[in-house]
Protein backbone atom coordinates (compact mmCIF):
# COMPACT_ATOMS: atom_id res chain seq x y z
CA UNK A 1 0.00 0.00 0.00
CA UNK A 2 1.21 3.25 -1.02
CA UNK A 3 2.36 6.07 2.02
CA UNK A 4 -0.21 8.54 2.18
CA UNK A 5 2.00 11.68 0.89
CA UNK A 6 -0.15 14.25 3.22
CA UNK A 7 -0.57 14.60 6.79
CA UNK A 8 -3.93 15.69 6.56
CA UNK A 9 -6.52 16.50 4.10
CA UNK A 10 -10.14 18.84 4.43
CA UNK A 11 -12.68 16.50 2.34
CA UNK A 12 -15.19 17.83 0.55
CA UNK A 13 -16.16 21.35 1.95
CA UNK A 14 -16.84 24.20 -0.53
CA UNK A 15 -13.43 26.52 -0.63
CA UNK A 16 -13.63 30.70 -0.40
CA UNK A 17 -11.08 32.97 -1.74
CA UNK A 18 -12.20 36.52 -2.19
CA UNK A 19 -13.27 35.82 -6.32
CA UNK A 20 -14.75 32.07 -6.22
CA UNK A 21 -16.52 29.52 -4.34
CA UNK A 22 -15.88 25.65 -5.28
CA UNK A 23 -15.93 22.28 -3.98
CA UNK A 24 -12.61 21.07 -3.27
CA UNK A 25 -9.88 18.97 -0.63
CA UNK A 26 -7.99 20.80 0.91
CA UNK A 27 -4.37 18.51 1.61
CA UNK A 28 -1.80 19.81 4.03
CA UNK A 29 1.45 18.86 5.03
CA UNK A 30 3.63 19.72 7.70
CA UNK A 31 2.63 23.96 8.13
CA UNK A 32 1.41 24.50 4.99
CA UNK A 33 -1.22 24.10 2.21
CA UNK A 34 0.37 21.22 0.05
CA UNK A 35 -2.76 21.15 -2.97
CA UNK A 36 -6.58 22.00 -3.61
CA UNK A 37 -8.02 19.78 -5.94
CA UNK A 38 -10.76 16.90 -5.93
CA UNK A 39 -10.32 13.60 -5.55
CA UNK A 40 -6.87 13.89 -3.95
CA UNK A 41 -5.18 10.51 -2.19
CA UNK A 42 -5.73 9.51 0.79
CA UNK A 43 -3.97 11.34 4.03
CA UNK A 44 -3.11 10.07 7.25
CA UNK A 45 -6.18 12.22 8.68
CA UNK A 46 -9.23 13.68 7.15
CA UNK A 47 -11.69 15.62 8.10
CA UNK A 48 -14.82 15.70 7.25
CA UNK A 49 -15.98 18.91 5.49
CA UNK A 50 -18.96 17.74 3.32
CA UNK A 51 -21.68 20.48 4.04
CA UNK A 52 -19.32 23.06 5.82
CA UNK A 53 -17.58 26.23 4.12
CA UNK A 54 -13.36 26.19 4.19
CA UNK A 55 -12.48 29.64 5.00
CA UNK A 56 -9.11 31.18 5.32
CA UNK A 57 -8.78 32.01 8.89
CA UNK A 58 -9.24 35.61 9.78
CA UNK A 59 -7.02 38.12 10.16
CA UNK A 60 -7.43 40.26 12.87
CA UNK A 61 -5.26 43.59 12.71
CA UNK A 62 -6.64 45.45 15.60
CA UNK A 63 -6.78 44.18 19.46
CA UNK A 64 -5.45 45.27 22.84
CA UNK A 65 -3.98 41.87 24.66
CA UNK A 66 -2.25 42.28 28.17
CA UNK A 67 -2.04 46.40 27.90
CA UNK A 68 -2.14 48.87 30.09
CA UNK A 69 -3.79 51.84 29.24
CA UNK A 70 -2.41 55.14 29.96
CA UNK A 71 -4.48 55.21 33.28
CA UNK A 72 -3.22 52.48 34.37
CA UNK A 73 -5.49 50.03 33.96
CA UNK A 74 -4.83 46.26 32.65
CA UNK A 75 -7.17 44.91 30.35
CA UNK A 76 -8.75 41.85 31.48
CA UNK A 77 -6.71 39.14 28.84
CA UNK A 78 -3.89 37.55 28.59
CA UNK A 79 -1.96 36.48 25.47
CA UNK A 80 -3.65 32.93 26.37
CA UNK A 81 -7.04 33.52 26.78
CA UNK A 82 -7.60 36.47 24.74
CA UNK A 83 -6.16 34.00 21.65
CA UNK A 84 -8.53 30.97 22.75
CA UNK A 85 -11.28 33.25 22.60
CA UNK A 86 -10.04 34.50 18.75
CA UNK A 87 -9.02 30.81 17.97
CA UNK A 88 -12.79 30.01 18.86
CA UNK A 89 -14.42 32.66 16.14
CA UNK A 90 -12.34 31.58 13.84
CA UNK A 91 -9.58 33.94 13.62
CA UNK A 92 -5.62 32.51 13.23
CA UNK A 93 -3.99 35.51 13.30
CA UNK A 94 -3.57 38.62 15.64
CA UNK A 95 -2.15 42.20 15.50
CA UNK A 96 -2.46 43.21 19.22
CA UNK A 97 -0.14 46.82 20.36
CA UNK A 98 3.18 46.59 22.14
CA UNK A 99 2.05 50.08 23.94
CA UNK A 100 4.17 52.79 24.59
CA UNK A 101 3.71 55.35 27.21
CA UNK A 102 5.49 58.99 27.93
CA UNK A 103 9.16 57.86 29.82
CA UNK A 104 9.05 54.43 28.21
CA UNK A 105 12.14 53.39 26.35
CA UNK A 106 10.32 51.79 23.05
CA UNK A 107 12.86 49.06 22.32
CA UNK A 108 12.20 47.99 26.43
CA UNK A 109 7.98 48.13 25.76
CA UNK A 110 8.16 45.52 22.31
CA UNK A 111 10.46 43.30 24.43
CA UNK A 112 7.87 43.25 27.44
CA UNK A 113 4.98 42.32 25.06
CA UNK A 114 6.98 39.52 23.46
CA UNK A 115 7.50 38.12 26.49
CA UNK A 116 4.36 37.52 27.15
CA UNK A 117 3.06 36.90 23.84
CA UNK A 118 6.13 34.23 23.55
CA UNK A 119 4.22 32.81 26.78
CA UNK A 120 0.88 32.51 26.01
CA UNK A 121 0.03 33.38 22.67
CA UNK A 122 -2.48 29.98 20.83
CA UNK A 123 -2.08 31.82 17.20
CA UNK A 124 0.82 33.78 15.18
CA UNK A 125 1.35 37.23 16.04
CA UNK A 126 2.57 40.60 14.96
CA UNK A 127 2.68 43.64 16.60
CA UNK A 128 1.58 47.72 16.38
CA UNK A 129 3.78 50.17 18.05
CA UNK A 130 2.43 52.72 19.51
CA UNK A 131 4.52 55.76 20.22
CA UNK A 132 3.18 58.29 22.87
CA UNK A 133 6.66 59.57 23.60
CA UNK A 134 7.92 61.34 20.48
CA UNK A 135 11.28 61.77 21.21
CA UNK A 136 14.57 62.30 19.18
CA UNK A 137 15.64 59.23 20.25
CA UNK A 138 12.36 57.15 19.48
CA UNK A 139 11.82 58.83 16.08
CA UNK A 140 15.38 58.81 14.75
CA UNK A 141 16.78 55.34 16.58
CA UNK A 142 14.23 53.40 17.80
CA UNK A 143 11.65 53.34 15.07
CA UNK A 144 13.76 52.72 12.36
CA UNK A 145 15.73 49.86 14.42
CA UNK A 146 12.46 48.22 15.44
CA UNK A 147 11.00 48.08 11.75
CA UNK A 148 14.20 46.44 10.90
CA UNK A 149 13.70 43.76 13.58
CA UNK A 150 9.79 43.15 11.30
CA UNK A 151 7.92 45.54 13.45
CA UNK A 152 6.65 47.41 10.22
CA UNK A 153 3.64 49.45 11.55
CA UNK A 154 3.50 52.31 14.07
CA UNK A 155 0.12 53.32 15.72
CA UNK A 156 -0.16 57.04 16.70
CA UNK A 157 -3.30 58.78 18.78
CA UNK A 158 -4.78 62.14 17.54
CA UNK A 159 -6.42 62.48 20.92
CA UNK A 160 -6.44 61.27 24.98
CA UNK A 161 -4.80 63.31 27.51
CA UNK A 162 -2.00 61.08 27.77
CA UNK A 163 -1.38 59.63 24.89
CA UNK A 164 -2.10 62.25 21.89
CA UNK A 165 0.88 63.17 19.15
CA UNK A 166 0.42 66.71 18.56
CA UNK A 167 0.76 67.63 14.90
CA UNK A 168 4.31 68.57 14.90
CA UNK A 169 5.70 65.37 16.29
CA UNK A 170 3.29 63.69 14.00
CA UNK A 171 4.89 65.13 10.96
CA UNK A 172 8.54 63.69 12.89
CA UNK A 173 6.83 60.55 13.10
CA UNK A 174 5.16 60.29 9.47
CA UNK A 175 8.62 60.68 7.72
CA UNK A 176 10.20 58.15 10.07
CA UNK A 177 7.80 55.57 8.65
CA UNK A 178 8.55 56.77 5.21
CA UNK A 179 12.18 56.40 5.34
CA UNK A 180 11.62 53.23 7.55
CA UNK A 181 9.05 51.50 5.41
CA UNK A 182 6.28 51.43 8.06
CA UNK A 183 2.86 51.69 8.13
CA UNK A 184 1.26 54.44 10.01
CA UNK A 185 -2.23 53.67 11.93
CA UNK A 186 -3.99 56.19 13.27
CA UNK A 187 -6.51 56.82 16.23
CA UNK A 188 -7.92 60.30 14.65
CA UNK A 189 -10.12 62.16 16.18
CA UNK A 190 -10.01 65.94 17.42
CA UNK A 191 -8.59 66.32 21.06
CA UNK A 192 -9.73 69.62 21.41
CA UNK A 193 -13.46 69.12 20.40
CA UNK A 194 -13.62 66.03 22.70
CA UNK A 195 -11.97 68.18 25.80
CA UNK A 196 -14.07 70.72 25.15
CA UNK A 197 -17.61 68.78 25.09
CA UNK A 198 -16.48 66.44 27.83
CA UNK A 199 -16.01 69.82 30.29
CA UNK A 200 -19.36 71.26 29.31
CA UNK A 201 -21.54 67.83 29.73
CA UNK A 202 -19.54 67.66 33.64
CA UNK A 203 -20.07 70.44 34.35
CA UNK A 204 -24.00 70.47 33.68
CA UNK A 205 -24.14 67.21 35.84
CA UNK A 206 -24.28 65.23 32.44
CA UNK A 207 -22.34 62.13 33.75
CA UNK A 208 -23.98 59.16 32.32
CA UNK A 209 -22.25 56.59 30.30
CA UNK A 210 -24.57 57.73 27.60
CA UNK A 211 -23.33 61.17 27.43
CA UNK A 212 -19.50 59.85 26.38
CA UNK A 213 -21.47 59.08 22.63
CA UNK A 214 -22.27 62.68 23.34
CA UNK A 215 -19.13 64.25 23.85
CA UNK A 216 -17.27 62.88 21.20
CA UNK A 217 -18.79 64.92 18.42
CA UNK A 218 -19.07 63.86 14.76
CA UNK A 219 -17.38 66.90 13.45
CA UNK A 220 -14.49 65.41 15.81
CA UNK A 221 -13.72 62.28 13.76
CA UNK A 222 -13.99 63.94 10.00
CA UNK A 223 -11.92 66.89 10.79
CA UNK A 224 -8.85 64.81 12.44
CA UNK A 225 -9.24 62.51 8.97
CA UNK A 226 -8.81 65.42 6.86
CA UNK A 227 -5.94 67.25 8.97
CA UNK A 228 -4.30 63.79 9.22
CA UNK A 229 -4.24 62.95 5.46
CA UNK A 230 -3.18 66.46 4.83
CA UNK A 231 -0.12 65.64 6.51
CA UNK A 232 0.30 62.27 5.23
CA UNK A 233 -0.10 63.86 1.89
CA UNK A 234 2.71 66.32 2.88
CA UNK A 235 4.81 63.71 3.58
CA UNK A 236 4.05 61.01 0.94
CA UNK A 237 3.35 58.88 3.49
CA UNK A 238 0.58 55.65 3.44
CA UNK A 239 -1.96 56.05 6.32
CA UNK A 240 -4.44 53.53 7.82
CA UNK A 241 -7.06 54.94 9.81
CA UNK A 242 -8.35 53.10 12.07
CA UNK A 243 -12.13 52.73 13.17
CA UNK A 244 -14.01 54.45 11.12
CA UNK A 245 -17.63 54.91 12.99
CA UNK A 246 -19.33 58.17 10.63
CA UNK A 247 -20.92 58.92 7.41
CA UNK A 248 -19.01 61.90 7.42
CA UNK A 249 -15.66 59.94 8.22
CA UNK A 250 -15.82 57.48 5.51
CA UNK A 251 -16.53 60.29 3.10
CA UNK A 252 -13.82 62.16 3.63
CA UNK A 253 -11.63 58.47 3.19
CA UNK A 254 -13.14 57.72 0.12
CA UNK A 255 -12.51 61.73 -1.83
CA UNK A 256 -8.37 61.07 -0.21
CA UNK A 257 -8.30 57.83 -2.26
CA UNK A 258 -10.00 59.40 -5.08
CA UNK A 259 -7.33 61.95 -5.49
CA UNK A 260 -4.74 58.83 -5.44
CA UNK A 261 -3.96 59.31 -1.90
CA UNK A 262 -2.55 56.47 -0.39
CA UNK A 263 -5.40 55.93 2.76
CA UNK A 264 -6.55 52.85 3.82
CA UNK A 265 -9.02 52.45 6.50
CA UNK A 266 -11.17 49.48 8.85
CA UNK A 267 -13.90 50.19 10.54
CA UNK A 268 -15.49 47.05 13.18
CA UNK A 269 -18.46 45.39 14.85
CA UNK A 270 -19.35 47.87 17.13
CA UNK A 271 -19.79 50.68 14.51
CA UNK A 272 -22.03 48.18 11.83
CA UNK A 273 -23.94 46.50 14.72
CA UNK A 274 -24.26 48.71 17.71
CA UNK A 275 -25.52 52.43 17.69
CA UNK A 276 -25.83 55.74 20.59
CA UNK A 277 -28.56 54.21 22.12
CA UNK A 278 -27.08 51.23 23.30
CA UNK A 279 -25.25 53.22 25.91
CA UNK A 280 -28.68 54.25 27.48
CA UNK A 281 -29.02 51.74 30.55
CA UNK A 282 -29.82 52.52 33.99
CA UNK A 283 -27.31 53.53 36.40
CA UNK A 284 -23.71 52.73 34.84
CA UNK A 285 -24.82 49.97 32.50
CA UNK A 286 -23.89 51.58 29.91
CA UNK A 287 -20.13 51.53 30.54
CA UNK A 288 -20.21 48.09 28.88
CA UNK A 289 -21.02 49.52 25.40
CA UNK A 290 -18.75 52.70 26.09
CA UNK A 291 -15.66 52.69 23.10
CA UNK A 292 -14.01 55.37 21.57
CA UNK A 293 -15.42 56.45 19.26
CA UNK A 294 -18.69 55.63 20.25
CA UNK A 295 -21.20 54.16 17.91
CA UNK A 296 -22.97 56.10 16.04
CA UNK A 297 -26.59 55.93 14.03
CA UNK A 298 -28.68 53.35 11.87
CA UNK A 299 -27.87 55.84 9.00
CA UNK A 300 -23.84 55.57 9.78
CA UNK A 301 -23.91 52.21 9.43
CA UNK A 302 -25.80 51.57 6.28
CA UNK A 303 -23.21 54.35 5.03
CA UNK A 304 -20.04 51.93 6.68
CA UNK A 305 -21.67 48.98 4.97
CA UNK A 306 -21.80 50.85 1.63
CA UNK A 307 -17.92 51.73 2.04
CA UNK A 308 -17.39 48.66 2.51
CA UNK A 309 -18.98 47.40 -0.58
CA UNK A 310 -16.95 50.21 -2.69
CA UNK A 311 -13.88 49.41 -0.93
CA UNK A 312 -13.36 52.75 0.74
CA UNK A 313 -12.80 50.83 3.71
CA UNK A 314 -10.77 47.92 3.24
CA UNK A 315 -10.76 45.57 6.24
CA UNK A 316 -12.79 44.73 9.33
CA UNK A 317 -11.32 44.67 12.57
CA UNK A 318 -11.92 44.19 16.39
CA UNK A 319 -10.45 46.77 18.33
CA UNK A 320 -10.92 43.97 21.20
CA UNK A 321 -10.39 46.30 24.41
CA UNK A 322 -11.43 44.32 27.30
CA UNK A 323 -12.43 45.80 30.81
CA UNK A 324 -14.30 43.87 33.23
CA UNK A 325 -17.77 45.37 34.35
CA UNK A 326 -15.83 45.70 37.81
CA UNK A 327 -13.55 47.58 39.92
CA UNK A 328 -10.35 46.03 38.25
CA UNK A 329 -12.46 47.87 34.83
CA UNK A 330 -14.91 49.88 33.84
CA UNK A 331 -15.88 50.88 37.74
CA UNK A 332 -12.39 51.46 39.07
CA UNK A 333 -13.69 54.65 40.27
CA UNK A 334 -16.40 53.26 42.14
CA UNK A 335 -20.02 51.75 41.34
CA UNK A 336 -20.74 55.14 39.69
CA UNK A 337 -18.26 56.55 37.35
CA UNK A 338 -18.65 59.50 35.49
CA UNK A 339 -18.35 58.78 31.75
CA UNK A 340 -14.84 59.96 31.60
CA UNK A 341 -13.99 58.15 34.32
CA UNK A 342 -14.33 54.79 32.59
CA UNK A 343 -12.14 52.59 30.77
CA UNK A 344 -13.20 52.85 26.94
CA UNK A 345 -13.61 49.34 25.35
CA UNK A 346 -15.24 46.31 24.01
CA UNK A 347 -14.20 43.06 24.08
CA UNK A 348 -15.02 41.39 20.82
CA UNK A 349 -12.29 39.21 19.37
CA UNK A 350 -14.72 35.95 19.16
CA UNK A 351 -17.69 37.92 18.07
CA UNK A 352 -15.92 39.72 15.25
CA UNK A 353 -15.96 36.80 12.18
CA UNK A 354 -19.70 35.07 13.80
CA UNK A 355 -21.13 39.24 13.89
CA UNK A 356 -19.86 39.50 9.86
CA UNK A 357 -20.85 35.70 8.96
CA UNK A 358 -24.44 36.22 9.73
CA UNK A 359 -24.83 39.49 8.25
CA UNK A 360 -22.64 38.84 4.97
CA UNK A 361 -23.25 35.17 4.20
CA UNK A 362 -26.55 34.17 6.14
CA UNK A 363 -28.57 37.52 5.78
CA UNK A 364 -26.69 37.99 2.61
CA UNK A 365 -25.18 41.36 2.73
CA UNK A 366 -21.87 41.78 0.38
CA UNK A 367 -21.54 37.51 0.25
CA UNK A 368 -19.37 35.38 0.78
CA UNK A 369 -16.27 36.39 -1.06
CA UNK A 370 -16.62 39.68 0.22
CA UNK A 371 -16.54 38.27 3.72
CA UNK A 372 -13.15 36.72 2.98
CA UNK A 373 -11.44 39.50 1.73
CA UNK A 374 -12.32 42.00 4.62
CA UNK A 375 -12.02 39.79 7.35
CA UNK A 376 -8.72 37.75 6.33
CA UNK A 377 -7.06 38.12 2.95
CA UNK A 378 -7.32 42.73 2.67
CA UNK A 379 -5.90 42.71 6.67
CA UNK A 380 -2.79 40.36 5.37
CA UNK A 381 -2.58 41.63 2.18
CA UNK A 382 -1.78 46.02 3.61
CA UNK A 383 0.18 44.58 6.50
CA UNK A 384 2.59 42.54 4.51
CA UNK A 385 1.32 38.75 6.08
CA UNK A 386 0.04 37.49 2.11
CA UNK A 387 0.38 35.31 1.08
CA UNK A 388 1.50 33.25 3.95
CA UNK A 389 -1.69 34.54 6.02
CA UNK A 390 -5.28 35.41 4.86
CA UNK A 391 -5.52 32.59 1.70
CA UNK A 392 -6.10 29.16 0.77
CA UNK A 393 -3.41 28.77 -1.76
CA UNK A 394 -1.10 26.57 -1.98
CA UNK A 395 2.21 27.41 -0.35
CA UNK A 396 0.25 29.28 2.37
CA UNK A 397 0.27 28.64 5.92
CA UNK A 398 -2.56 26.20 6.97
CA UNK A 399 -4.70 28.46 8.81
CA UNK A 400 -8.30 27.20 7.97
CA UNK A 401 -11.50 27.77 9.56
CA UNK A 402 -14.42 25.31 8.62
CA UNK A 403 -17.99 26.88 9.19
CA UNK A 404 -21.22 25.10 9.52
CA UNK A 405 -23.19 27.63 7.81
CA UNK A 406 -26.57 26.36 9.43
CA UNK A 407 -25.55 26.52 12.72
CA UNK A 408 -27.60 28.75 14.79
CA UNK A 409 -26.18 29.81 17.83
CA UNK A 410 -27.92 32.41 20.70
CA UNK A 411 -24.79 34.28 22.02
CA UNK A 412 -24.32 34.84 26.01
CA UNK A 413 -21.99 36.13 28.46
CA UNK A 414 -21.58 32.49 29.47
CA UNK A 415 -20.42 31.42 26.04
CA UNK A 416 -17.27 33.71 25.48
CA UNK A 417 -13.98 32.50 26.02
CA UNK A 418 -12.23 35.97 27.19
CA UNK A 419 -11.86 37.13 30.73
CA UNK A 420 -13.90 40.43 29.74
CA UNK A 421 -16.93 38.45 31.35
CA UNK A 422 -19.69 40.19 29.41
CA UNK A 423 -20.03 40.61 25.46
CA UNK A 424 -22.01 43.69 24.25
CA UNK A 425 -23.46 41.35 21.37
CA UNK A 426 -25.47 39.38 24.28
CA UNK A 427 -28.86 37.86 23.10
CA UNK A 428 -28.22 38.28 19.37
CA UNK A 429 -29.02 35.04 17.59
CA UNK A 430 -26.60 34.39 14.45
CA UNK A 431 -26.48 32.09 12.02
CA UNK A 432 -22.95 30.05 10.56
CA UNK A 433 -20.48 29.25 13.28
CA UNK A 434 -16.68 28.07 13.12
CA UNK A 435 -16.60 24.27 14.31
CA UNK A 436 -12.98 23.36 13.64
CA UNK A 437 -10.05 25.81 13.30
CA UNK A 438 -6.69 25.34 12.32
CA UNK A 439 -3.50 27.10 12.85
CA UNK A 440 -0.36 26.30 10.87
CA UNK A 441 -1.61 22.37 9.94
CA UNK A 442 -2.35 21.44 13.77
CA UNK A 443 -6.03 21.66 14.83
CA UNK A 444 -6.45 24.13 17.69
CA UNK A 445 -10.18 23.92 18.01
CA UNK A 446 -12.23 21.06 17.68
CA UNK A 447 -15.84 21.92 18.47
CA UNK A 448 -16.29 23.22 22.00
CA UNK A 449 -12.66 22.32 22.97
CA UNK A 450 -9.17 23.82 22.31
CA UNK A 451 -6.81 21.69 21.82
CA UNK A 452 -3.81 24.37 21.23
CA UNK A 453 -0.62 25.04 23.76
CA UNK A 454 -0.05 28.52 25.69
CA UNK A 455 2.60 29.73 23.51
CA UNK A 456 2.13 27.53 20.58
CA UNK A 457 1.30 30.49 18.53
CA UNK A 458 4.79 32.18 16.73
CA UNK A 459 5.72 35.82 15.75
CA UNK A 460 5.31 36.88 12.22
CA UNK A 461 7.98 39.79 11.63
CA UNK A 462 7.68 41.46 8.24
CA UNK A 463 8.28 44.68 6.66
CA UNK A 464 5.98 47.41 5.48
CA UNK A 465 5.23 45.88 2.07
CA UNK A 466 3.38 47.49 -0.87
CA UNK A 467 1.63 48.96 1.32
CA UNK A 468 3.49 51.26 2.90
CA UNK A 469 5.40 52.18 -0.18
CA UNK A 470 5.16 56.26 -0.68
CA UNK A 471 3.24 56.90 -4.03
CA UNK A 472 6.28 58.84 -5.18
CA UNK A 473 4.36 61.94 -6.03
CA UNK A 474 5.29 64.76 -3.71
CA UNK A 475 3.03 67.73 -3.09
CA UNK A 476 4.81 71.21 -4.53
CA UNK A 477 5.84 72.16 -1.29
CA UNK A 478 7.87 68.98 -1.11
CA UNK A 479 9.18 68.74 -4.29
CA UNK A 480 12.58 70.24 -5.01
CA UNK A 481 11.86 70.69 -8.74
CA UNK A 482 9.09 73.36 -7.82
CA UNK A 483 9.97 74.26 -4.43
CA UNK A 484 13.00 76.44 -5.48
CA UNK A 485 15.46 73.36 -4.74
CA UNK A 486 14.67 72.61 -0.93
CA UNK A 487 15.02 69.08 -0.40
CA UNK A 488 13.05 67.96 2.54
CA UNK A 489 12.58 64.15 1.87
């Protein structure tokens, strides 16, 4: 009898990539996809996929695991359980932040998080830096050492007392990412507008958690887009912006990429599923739907959804920012917080793929292909992971997540795998749910168990990519050929 030349094969599910949908096997050996085909020889496992959908896993390019926030608070996860709970919806691969604060020594801050993603990390890994402390040293040594060592995107805030780049060290940071190759992410939103409505709803005794959707303004989130790009734009310099939550917002994303602007943008869950009103609950309830920004209107998402159908916005992401409804969380300042007083966050690194399955595939909203590409193949494909992450392709890693599209499932608190211990999303019913999942060839999830190691999952470095290549077309002021010879570049 002939060796079986695979170690395992996927029989008989119907494959998604983000332009078809076929029938196929899916045989892997070792790590990787070895061929997709029908009717391929035997393996020394198979699974059974007849009836289920083979998806690429999902890519997940936005989460806070194991930070502390400027305030000092810890969000609830670990590296462990906060990639159980992705490894459970289906997602394979994580970009969580490696966070700087003002005094930290950057190079000190990614070590820290590898540590403890090298610990307890179930799935592969990259990271975000964020840089709160703009100094000479971190702009001119630090980033471009770190980018070298496959660190290739840089996350910046536009607002929060403690953590906000002012314009002029953004501009210092922008062309270190151009002449390192990095990505720059962006938290934009206008400080100033925020301070100033936040001051005015205290001070009228408007304290509610309802009030923080309140206080951070629409105008807030469209003007930082435009005043951000603008410098981008100065600087030549690709942008993501990161969740995008108003009608207004994704407008002014989708005229910067019509003028060839290098912008990309995500916006998540929360913003297509959630609106105001869900932070108006009795008492402080409604510090378990408070995020930054809030969510917004019915009419903001149907305008998100139709961005993401034109491809103004280009991925899907978390933002999983866990806080416990407790005094370690959301009520560290007591069983009633002002709404500044709380930790913004949602935890929602499970709920992000089963939240986009129902509406895209079940419901039928943008399909299946579409579902791929936002959720898994666009998120590799801008941060330089494709075409080892985010496919099924031959070659590729074997990250594969097989969905029973009829499964209905009713979600609850109890039913989450993070140590958040609530999900915003309770009592939603969806339809299509991730059964087995598979990271790198081994299966980490096999129905309601995990079968993966704490600190199974590796580190993916990489550089900035196509992505994060400047267009090469500098704005006058730039460009010594009509600036009367300055070269600032």
């Amino acid at each position: 009898m002939t060796e079986p030349i695979y170690d395992l094969i996927i029989r008989g599910g119907r494959v998604a990539t983000t332009t078809d949908v076929f029938e196929a096997d899916v045989a892997i050996s070792g790590e990787t996809i070895a061929a997709v085909g029908r009717g391929l020889p035997p393996a020394k496992r198979e699974i059974d996929a007849r009836g289920k959908l083979v998806l690429p896993g999902g890519v997940d390019s936005h989460a806070h695991i194991e930070q502390l926030s400027a305030a000092g608070i810890m969000n609830a996860d670990t590296f462990e359980s906060a990639t159980v709970s992705a490894a459970f919806g289906g997602t394979t691969t994580v970009i969580p932040f490696a966070a700087q604060h003002v005094g930290m020594k950057l190079p000190q801050v990614v070590a820290d998080y590898h540590a403890l993603a090298k610990k307890g990390a179930v799935i592969d890994y990259a990271f975000h830096m964020i840089i709160a402390d703009a100094t000479k040293e971190t702009v001119e040594e630090h980033i471009p050492a770190l980018v070298k060592q496959g660190h290739a995107s840089i996350k910046i805030f536009m607002t929060y007392d403690r953590l906000k780049v002012d314009d002029e060290p953004l501009l210092d940071i922008l062309l270190a990412a151009r002449q390192s190759g990095a990505m720059l992410c962006a938290h934009a939103e206008n400080h100033g507008i925020i301070a100033w409505m936040v001051k005015r709803l205290l001070a009228r005794g408007y304290t509610m958690p309802k009030y923080h959707a309140v206080s951070h303004a629409r105008v807030s989130e469209a003007e930082a887009f435009t005043r951000l790009i603008g410098m981008a734009a100065l600087i030549d310099q690709p942008i993501m912006i990161f969740h995008v939550s108003t009608a207004e917002g994704a407008k002014v994303i989708r005229d910067s990429r019509g003028q060839g602007l290098k912008v990309f943008a995500e916006t998540c869950p929360q913003y297509l599923f959630l609106t105001a009103g869900d932070l108006d609950k009795p008492g402080a309830e409604g510090a378990k739907w408070m995020c930054s920004p809030p969510p917004r209107t019915h009419s903001d998402q149907e305008a998100l959804w139709q961005a993401l159908s034109l491809g103004d916005l280009q991925t899907i992401s978390s933002d999983h920012a866990p806080y416990r409804y407790d005094e370690t969380g959301k009520l560290r300042a007591g069983p009633n917080p002002n709404f500044k007083q709380v930790a913004n966050g949602l935890p929602g690194l499970e709920l992000r793929l089963p939240l986009l399955f129902d509406a895209m595939v079940s419901k039928g909203r943008l399909g299946l292909e579409k579902f791929v590409e936002l959720t898994a193949t666009a998120p590799a494909k801008i941060y330089n992971l494709h075409p080892r992450k985010g496919s099924i392709a031959v070659g590729a890693d074997a990250d594969i997540a097989i969905w029973d599209p009829n499964r209905e499932v009713t979600i609850s608190d109890e039913m989450m795998h993070d140590l958040a211990g609530y999900t915003p999303f309770a009592g939603r019913k969806l339809k299509g749910w991730p059964v087995n999942v598979l990271s790198r060839g081994r299966v980490i999830i096999d129905g309601n168990k995990c079968l993966a190691d704490a600190g199974s999952g590796k580190f993916l470095a990489r550089s900035g990519g196509e992505a994060a290549k400047p267009t090469g077309r500098l704005v006058a002021d730039m460009d010594p050929e009509r600036n009367f010879g300055a070269k600032l570049l």
